[in-house]
Protein backbone atom coordinates (compact mmCIF):
# COMPACT_ATOMS: atom_id res chain seq x y z
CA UNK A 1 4.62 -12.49 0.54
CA UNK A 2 6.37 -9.93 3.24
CA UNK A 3 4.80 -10.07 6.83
CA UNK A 4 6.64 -8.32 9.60
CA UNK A 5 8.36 -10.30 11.91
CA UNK A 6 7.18 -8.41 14.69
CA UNK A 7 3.67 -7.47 15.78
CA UNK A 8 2.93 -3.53 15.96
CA UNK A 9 6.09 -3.12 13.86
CA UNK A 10 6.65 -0.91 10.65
CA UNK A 11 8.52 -1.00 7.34
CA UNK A 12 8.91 1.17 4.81
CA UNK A 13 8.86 0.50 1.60
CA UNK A 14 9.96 3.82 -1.32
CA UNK A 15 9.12 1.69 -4.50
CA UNK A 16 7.46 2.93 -8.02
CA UNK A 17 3.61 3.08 -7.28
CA UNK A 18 2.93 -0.09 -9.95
CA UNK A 19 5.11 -1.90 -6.83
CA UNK A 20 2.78 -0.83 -4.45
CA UNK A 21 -0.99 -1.69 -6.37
CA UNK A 22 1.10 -4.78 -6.80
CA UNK A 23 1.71 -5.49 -3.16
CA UNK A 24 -2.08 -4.46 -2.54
CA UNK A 25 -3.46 -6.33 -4.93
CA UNK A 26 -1.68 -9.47 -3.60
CA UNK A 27 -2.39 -9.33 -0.05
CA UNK A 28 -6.50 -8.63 -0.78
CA UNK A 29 -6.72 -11.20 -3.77
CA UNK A 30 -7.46 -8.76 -6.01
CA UNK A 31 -8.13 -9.95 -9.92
CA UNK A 32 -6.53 -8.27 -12.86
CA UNK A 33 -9.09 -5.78 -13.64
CA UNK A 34 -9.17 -4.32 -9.96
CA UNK A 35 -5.20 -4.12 -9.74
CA UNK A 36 -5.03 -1.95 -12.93
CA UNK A 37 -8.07 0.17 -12.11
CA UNK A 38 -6.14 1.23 -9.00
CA UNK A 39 -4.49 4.67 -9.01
CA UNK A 40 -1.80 6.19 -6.97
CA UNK A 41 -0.46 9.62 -7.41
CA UNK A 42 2.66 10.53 -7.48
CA UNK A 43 4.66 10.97 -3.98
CA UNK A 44 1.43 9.55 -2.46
CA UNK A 45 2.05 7.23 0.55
CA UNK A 46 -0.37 4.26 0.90
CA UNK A 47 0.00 2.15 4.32
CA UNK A 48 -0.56 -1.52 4.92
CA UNK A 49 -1.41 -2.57 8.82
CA UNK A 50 -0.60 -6.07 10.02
CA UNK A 51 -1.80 -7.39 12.97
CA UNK A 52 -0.79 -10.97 11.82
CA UNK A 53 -0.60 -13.08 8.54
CA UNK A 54 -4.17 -13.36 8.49
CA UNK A 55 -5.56 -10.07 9.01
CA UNK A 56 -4.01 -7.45 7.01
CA UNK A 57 -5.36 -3.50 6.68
CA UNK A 58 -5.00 -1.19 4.17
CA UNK A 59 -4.78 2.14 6.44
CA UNK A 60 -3.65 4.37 3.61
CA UNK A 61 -4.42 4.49 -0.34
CA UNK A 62 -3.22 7.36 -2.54
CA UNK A 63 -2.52 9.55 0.53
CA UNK A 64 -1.41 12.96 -0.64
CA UNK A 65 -1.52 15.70 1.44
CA UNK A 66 1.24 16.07 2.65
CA UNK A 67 1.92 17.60 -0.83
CA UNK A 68 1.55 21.41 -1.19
CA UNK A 69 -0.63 22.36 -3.81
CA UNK A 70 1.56 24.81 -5.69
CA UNK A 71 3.33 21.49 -6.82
């Protein structure tokens, strides 16, 4: 799996959503079931903290407003 090399450091990752329920689903152990049963919009941003190779947060899922509606 990715970790950071640095503490407090960020990477960003623009990737086809099934990448990112992947990632997810690998760093919190998730089985099948949960990993497919996870949605993420289109454009949405979803954000992973790490504090170190043992703790891991998920900050973000499916964020989307950053979208205007009219779209």
């Amino acid at each position: 799996m990715f970790f950071p090399k640095k503490q407090d450091s960020s990477v960003a990752f623009v990737c086809h959503a099934n990448l990112i329920r992947y990632f997810i689903s690998r760093y919190f152990l998730l089985d099948r079931a949960q990993w497919q049963n996870l949605w993420l919009g289109n454009c949405s941003i979803s954000t992973l903290k790490f504090h170190d190779k043992s703790n891991v947060e998920l900050d973000l899922l499916a964020f989307e407003e950053h979208i205007p509606r009219h779209l």
